[in-house]
C-alpha atoms as a PDB file:
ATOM      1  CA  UNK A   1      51.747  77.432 115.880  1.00  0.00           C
ATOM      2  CA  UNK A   2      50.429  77.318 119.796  1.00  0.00           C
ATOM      3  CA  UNK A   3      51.088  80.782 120.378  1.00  0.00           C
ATOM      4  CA  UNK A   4      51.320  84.689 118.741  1.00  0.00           C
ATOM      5  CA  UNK A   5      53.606  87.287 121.035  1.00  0.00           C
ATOM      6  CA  UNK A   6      52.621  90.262 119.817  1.00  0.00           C
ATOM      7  CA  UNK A   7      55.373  92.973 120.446  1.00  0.00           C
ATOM      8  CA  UNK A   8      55.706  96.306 119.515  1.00  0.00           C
ATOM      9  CA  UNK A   9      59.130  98.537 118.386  1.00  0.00           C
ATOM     10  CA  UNK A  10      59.542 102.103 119.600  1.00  0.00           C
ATOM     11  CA  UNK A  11      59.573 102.254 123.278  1.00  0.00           C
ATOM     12  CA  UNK A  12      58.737  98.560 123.954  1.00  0.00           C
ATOM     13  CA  UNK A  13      61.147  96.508 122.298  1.00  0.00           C
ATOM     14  CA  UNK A  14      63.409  99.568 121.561  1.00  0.00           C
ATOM     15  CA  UNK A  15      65.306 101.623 124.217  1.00  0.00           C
ATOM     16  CA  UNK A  16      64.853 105.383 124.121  1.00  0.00           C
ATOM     17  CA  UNK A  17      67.937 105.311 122.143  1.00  0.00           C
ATOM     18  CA  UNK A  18      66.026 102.992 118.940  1.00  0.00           C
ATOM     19  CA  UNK A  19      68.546  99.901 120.317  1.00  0.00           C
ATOM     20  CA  UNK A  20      68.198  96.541 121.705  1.00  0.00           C
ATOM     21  CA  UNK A  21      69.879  93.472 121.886  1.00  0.00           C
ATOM     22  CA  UNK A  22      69.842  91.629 118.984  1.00  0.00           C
ATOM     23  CA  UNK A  23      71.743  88.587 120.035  1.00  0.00           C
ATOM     24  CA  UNK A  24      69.156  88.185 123.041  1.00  0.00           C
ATOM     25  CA  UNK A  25      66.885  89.009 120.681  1.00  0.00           C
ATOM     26  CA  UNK A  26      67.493  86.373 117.714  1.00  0.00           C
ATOM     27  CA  UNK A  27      68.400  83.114 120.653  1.00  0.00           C
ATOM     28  CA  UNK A  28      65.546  84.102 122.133  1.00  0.00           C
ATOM     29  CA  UNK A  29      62.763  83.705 119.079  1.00  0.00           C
ATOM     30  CA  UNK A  30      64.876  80.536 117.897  1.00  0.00           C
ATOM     31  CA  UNK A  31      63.857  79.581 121.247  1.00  0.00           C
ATOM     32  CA  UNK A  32      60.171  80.366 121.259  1.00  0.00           C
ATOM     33  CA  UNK A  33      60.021  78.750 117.354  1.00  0.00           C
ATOM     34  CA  UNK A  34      61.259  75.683 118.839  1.00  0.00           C
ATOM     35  CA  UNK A  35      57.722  75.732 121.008  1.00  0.00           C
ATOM     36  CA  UNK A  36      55.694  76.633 118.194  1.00  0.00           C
ATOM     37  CA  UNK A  37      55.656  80.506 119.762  1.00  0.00           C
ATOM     38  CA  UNK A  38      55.316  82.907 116.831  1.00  0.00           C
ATOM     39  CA  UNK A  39      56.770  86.921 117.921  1.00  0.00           C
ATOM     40  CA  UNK A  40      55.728  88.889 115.564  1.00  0.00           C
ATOM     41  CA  UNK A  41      56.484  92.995 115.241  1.00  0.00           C
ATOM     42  CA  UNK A  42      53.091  94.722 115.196  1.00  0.00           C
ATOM     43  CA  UNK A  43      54.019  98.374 114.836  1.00  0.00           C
ATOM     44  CA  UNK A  44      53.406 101.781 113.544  1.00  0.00           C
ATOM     45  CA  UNK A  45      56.428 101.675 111.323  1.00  0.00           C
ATOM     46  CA  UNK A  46      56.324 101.080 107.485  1.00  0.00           C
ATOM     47  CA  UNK A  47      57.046  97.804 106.036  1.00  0.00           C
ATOM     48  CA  UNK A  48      60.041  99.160 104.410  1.00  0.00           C
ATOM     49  CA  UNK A  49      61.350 100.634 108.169  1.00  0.00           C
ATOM     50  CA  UNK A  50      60.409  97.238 109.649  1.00  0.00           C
ATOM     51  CA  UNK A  51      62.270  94.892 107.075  1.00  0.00           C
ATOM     52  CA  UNK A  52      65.283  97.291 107.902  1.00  0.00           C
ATOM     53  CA  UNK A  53      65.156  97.114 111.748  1.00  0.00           C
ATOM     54  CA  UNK A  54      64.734  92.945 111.538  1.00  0.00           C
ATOM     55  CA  UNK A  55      67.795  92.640 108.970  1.00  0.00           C
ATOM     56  CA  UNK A  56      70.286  90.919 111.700  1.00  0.00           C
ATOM     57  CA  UNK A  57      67.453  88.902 112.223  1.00  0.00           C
ATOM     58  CA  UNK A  58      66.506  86.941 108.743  1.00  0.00           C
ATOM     59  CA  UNK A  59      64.374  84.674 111.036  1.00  0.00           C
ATOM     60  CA  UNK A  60      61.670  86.896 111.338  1.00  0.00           C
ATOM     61  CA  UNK A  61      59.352  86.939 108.324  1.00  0.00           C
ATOM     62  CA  UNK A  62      55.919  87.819 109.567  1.00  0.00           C
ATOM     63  CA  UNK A  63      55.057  91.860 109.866  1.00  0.00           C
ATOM     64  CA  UNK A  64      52.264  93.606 111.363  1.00  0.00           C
ATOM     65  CA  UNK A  65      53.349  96.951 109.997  1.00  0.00           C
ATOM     66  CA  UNK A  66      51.640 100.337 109.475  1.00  0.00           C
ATOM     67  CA  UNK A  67      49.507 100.119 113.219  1.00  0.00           C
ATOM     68  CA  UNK A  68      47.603  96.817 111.155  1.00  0.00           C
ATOM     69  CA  UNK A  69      47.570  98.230 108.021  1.00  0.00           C
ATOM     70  CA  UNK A  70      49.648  95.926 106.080  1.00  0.00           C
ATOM     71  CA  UNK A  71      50.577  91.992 106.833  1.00  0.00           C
ATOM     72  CA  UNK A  72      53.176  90.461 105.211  1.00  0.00           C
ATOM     73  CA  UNK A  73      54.216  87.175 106.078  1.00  0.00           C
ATOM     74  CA  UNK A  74      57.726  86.091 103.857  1.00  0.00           C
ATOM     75  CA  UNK A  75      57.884  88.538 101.551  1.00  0.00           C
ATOM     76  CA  UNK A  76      53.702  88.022 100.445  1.00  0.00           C
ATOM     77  CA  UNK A  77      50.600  90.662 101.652  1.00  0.00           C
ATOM     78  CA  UNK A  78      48.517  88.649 104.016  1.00  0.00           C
ATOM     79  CA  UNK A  79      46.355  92.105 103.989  1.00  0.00           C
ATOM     80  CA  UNK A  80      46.440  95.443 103.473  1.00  0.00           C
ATOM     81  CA  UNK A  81      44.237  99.053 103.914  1.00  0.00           C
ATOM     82  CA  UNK A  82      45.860 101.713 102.001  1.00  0.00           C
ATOM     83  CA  UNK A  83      43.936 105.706 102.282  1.00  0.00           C
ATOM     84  CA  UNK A  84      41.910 106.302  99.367  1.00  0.00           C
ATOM     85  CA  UNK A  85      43.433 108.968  97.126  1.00  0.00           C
ATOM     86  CA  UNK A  86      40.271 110.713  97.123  1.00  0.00           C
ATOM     87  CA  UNK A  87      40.704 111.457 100.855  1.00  0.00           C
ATOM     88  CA  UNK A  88      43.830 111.823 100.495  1.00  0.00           C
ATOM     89  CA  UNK A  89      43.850 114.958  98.844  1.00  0.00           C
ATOM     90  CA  UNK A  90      41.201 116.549 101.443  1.00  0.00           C
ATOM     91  CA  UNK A  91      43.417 115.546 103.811  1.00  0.00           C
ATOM     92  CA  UNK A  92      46.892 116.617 103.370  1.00  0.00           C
ATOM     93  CA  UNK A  93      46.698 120.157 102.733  1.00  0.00           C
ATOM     94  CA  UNK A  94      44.493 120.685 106.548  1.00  0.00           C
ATOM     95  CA  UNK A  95      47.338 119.517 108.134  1.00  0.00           C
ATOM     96  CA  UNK A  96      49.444 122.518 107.430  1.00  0.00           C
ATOM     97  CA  UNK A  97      47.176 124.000 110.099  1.00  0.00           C
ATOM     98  CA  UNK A  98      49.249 122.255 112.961  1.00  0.00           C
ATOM     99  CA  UNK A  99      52.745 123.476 112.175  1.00  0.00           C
ATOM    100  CA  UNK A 100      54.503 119.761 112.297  1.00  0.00           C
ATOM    101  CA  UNK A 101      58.352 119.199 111.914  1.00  0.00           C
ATOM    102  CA  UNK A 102      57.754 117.094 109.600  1.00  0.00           C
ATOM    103  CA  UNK A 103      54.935 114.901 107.189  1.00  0.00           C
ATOM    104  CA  UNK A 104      55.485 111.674 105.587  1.00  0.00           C
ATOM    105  CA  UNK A 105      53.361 109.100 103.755  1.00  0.00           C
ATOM    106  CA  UNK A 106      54.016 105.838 103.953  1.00  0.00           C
ATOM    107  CA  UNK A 107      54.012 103.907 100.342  1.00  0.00           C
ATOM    108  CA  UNK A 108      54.414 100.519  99.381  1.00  0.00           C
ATOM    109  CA  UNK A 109      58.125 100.386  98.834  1.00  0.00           C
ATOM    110  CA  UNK A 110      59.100 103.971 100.682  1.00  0.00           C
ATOM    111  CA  UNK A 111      57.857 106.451 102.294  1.00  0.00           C
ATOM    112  CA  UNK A 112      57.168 110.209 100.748  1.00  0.00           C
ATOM    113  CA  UNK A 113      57.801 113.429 102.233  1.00  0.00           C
ATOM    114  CA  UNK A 114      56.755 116.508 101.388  1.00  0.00           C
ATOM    115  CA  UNK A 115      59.609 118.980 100.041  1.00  0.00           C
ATOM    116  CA  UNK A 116      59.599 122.050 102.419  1.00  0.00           C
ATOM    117  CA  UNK A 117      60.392 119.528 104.993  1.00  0.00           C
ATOM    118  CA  UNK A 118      63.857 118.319 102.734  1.00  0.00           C
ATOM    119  CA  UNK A 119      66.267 119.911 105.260  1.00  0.00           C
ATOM    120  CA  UNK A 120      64.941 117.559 108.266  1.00  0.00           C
ATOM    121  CA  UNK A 121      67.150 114.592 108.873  1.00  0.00           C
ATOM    122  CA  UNK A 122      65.338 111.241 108.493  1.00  0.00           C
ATOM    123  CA  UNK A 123      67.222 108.463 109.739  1.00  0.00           C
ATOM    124  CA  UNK A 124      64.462 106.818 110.983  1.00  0.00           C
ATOM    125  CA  UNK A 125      63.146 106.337 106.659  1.00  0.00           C
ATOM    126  CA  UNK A 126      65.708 103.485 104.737  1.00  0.00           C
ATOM    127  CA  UNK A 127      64.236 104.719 101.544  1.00  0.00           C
ATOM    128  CA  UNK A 128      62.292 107.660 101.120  1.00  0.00           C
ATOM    129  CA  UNK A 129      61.739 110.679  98.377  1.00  0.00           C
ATOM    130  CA  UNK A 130      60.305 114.059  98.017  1.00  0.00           C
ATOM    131  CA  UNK A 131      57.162 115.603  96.734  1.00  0.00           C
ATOM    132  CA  UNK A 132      55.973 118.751  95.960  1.00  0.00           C
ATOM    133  CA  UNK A 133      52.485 117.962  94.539  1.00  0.00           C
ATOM    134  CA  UNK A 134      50.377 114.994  95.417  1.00  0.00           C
ATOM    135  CA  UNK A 135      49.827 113.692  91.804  1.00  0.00           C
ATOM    136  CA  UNK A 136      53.542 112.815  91.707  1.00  0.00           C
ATOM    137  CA  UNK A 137      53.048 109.971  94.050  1.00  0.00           C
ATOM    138  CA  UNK A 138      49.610 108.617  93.122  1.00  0.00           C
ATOM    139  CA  UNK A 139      50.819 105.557  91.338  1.00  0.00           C
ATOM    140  CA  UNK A 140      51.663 104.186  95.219  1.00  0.00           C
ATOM    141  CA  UNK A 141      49.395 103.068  98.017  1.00  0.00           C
ATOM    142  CA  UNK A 142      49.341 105.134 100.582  1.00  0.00           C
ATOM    143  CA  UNK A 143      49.173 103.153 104.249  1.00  0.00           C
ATOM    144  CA  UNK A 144      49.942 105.914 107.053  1.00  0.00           C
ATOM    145  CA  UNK A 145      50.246 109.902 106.955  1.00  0.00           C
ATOM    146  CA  UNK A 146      52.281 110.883 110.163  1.00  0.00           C
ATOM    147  CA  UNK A 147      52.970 113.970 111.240  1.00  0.00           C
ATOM    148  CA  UNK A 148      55.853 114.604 114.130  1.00  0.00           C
ATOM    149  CA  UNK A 149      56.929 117.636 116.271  1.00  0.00           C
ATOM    150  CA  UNK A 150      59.834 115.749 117.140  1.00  0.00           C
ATOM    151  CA  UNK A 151      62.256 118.280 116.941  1.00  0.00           C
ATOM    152  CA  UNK A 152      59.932 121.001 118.914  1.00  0.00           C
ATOM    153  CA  UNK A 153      58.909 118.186 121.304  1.00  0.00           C
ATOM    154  CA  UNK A 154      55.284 119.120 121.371  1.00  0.00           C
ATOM    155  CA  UNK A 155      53.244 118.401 124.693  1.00  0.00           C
ATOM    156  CA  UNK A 156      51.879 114.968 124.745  1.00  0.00           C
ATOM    157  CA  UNK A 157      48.566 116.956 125.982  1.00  0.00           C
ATOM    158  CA  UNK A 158      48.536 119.286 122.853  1.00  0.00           C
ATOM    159  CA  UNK A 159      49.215 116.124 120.935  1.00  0.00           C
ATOM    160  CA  UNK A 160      46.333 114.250 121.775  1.00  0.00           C
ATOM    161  CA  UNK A 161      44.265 116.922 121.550  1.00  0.00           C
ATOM    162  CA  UNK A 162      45.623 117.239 117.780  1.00  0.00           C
ATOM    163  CA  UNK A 163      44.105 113.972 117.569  1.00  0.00           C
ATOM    164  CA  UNK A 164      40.728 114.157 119.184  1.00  0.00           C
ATOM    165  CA  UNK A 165      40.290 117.056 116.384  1.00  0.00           C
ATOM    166  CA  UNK A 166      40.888 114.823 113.330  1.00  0.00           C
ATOM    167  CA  UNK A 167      38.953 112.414 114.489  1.00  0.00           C
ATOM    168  CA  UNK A 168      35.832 114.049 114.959  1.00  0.00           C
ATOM    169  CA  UNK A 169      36.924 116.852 111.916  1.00  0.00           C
ATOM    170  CA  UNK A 170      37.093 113.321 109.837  1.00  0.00           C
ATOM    171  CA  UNK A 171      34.888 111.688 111.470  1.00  0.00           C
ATOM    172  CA  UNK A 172      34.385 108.083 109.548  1.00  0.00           C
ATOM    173  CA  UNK A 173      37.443 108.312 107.128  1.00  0.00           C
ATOM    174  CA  UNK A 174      40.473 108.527 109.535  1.00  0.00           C
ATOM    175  CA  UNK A 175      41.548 106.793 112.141  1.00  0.00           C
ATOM    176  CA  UNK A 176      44.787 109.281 114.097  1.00  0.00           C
ATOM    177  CA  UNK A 177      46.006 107.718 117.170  1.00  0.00           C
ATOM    178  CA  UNK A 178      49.435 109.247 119.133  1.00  0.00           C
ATOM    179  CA  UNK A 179      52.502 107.008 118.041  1.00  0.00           C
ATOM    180  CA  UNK A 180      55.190 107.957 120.604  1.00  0.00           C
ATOM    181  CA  UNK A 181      57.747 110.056 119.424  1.00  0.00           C
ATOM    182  CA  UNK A 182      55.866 112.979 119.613  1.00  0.00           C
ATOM    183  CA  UNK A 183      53.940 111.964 116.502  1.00  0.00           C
ATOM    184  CA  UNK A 184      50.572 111.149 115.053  1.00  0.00           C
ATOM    185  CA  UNK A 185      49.715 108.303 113.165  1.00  0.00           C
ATOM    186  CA  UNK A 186      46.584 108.898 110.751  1.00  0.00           C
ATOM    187  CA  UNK A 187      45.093 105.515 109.447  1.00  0.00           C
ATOM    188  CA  UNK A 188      42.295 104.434 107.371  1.00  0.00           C
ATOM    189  CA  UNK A 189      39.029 104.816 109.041  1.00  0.00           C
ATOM    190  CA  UNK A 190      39.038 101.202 111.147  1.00  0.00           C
ATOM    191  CA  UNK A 191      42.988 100.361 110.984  1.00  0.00           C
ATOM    192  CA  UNK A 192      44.150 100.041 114.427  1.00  0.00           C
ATOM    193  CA  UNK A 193      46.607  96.838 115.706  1.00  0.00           C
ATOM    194  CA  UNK A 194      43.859  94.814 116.591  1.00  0.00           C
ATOM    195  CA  UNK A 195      42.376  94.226 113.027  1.00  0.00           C
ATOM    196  CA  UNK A 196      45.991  93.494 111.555  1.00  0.00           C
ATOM    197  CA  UNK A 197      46.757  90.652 113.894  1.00  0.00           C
ATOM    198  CA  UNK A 198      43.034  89.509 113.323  1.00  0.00           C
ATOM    199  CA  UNK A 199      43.907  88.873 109.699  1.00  0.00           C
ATOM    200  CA  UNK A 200      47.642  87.257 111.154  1.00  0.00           C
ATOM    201  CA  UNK A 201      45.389  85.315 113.428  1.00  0.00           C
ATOM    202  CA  UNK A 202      42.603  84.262 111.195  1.00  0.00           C
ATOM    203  CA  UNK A 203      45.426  82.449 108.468  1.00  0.00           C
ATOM    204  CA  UNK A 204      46.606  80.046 111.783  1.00  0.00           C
ATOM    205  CA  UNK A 205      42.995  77.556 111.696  1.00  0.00           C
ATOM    206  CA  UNK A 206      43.497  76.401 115.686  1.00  0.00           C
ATOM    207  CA  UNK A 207      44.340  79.764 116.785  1.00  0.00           C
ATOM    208  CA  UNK A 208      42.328  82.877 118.092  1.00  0.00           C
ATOM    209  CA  UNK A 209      43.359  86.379 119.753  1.00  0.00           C
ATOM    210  CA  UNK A 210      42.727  84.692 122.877  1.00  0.00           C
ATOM    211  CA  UNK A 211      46.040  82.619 122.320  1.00  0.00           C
ATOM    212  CA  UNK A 212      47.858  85.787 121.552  1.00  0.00           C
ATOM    213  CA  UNK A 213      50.007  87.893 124.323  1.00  0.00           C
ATOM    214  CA  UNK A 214      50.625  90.772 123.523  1.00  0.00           C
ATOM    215  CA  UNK A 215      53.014  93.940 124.717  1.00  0.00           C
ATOM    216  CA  UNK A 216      53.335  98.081 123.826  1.00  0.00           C
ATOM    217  CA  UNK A 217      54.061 100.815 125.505  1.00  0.00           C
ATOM    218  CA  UNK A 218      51.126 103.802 123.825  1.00  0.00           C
ATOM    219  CA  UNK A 219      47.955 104.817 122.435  1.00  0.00           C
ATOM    220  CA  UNK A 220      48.491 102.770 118.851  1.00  0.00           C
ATOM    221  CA  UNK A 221      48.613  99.831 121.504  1.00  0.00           C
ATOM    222  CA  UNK A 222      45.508 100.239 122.975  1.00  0.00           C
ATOM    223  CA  UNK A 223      43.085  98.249 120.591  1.00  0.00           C
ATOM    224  CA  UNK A 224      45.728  94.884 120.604  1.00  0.00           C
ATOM    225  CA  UNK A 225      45.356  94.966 124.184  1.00  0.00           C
ATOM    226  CA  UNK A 226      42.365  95.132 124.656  1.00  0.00           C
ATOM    227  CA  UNK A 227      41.981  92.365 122.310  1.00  0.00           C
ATOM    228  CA  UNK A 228      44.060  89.240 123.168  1.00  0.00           C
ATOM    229  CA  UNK A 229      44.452  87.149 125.642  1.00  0.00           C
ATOM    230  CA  UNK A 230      47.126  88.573 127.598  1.00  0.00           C
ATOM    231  CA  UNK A 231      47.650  92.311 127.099  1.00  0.00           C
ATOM    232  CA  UNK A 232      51.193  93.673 129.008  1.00  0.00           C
ATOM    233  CA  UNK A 233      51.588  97.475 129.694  1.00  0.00           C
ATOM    234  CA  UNK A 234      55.352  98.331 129.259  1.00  0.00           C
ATOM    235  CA  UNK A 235      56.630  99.638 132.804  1.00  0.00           C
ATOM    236  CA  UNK A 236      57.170 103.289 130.818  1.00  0.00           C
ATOM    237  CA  UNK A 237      53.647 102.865 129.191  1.00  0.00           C
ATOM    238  CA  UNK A 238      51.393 106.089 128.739  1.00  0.00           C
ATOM    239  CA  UNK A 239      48.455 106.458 131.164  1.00  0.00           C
ATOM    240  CA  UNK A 240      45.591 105.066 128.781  1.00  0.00           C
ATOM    241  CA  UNK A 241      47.762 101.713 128.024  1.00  0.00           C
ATOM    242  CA  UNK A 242      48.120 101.128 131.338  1.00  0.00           C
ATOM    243  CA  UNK A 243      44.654 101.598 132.273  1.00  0.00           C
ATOM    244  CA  UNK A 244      43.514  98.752 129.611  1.00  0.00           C
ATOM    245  CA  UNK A 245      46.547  96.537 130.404  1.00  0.00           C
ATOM    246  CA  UNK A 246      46.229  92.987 132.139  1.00  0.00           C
ATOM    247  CA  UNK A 247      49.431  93.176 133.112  1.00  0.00           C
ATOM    248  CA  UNK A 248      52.602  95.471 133.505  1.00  0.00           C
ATOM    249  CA  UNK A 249      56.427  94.498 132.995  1.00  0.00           C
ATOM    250  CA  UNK A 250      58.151  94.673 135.915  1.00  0.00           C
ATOM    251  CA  UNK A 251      61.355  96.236 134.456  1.00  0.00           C
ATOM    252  CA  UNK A 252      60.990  99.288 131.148  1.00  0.00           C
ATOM    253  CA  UNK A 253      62.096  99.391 127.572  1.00  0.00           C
ATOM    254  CA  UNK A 254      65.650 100.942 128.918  1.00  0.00           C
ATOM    255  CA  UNK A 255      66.561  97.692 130.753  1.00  0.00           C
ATOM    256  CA  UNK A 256      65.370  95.327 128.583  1.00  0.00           C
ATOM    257  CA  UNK A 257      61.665  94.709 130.053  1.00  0.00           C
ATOM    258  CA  UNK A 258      60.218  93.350 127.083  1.00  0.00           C
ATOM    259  CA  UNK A 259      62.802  90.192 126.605  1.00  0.00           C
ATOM    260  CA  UNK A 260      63.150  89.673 130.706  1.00  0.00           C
ATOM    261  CA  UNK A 261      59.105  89.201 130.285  1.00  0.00           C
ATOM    262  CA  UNK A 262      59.236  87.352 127.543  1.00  0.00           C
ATOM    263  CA  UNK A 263      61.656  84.407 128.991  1.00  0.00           C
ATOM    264  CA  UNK A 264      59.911  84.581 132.234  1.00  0.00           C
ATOM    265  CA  UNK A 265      56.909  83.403 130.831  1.00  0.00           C
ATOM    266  CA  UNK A 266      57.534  81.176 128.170  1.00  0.00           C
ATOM    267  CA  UNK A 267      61.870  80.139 128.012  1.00  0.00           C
END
């Protein structure tokens, strides 16, 4: 490979409706294969949610999935930084403190919710089950604990300040960044975009992040951008991507910014 395009899902290659054009889509990264240009989803989603988005698109075998925490490149784990279970179970039971519409842990093959939360429509979970005590699920890795006020559409302010609280409460065992969505993405101390496509990167000898480009749209972006050697802003990007980006897309994810960019610059 010459190049990595980095791309993220939910408000970058998505529209605000979770759609996008998957025939552009699929002629487009036969296009950029045929240049030795690799685009590879690097998103907050699970592996599970990822393989389900891609699956009118069976050319795409290489996942950045769970903001870094898991690679998987056909099928194998490249890498992968599950919570330990030990934390885990310090963790979970603080976060009834913030009143969420919903909490989920993402596993190896599904994700987990907890049961008070079994009346709340997930579409957005392929496979997932319910838990009332954490010992039921401690068989599984555990990648990502989100937590979502989707449904009460929580200020992005409050939500950040949610954020700035678990880090410093957990200071050196978490990692919580805003996902978009209205949710919080809480990581393994050090998981962030960045280190997941370092570990992509590293398995390519004659390539570095300086030959990756990179584009998202929030704060789970920020570290990939800062990192590579092109980092694009999506037009509808929050204020702290935008402030790190190198560059911003001239059109947003509701008019297809992310593919226009895309075959500007290299089809």
């Amino acid at each position: 490979m010459k190049r990595i395009i980095a791309i993220d899902i939910d408000g970058t290659l998505f529209n605000d409706q979770s759609k996008y054009d998957i025939e552009r889509f699929n002629r487009d990264y036969a296009d950029l294969l045929s240049k030795e240009i690799l685009m590879v989803p690097t998103t907050g989603n699970s592996y599970d949610a990822v393989r389900q988005i891609f699956c009118y698109s069976p050319q795409v075998t290489t996942f950045i999935a769970e903001n870094g925490g898991r690679v998987v490149v056909k099928g194998k784990e490249l890498g992968s930084r599950p919570h330990p279970w030990s934390f885990l179970n310090q963790l979970i039971p603080c976060l009834d403190n913030y009143h969420a519409d919903l909490l989920s842990l993402s596993g190896s093959q599904q994700t987990y919710i907890e049961r008070q939360y079994e009346n709340v429509p997930v579409p957005f979970y392929p496979h997932h089950s319910y838990f009332t005590n954490l010992k039921e699920i401690m068989d599984d890795n555990i990648y990502n604990v989100n937590i979502s006020w989707f449904r009460s559409k929580l200020h992005q302010k409050k939500i950040q300040e949610i954020v700035d609280h678990l880090n410093q409460q957990f200071v050196g065992q978490l990692t919580a960044t805003y996902s978009g969505a209205y949710g919080i993405d809480i990581l393994p101390f050090g998981v962030n975009k960045k280190i997941g496509l370092k570990t992509l990167v590293e398995s390519f000898p004659n390539l570095s992040l300086t030959d990756v480009v990179a584009f998202g749209d929030t704060s789970n972006d920020v570290e990939m951008l800062q990192a590579v050697g092109r980092g694009y802003a999506m037009k509808n990007a929050t204020p702290d991507l935008l402030a790190v980006a190198d560059q911003v897309t001239e059109k947003d994810n509701n008019h297809e910014g992310l593919l226009n960019e895309i075959e500007n610059l290299f089809l």
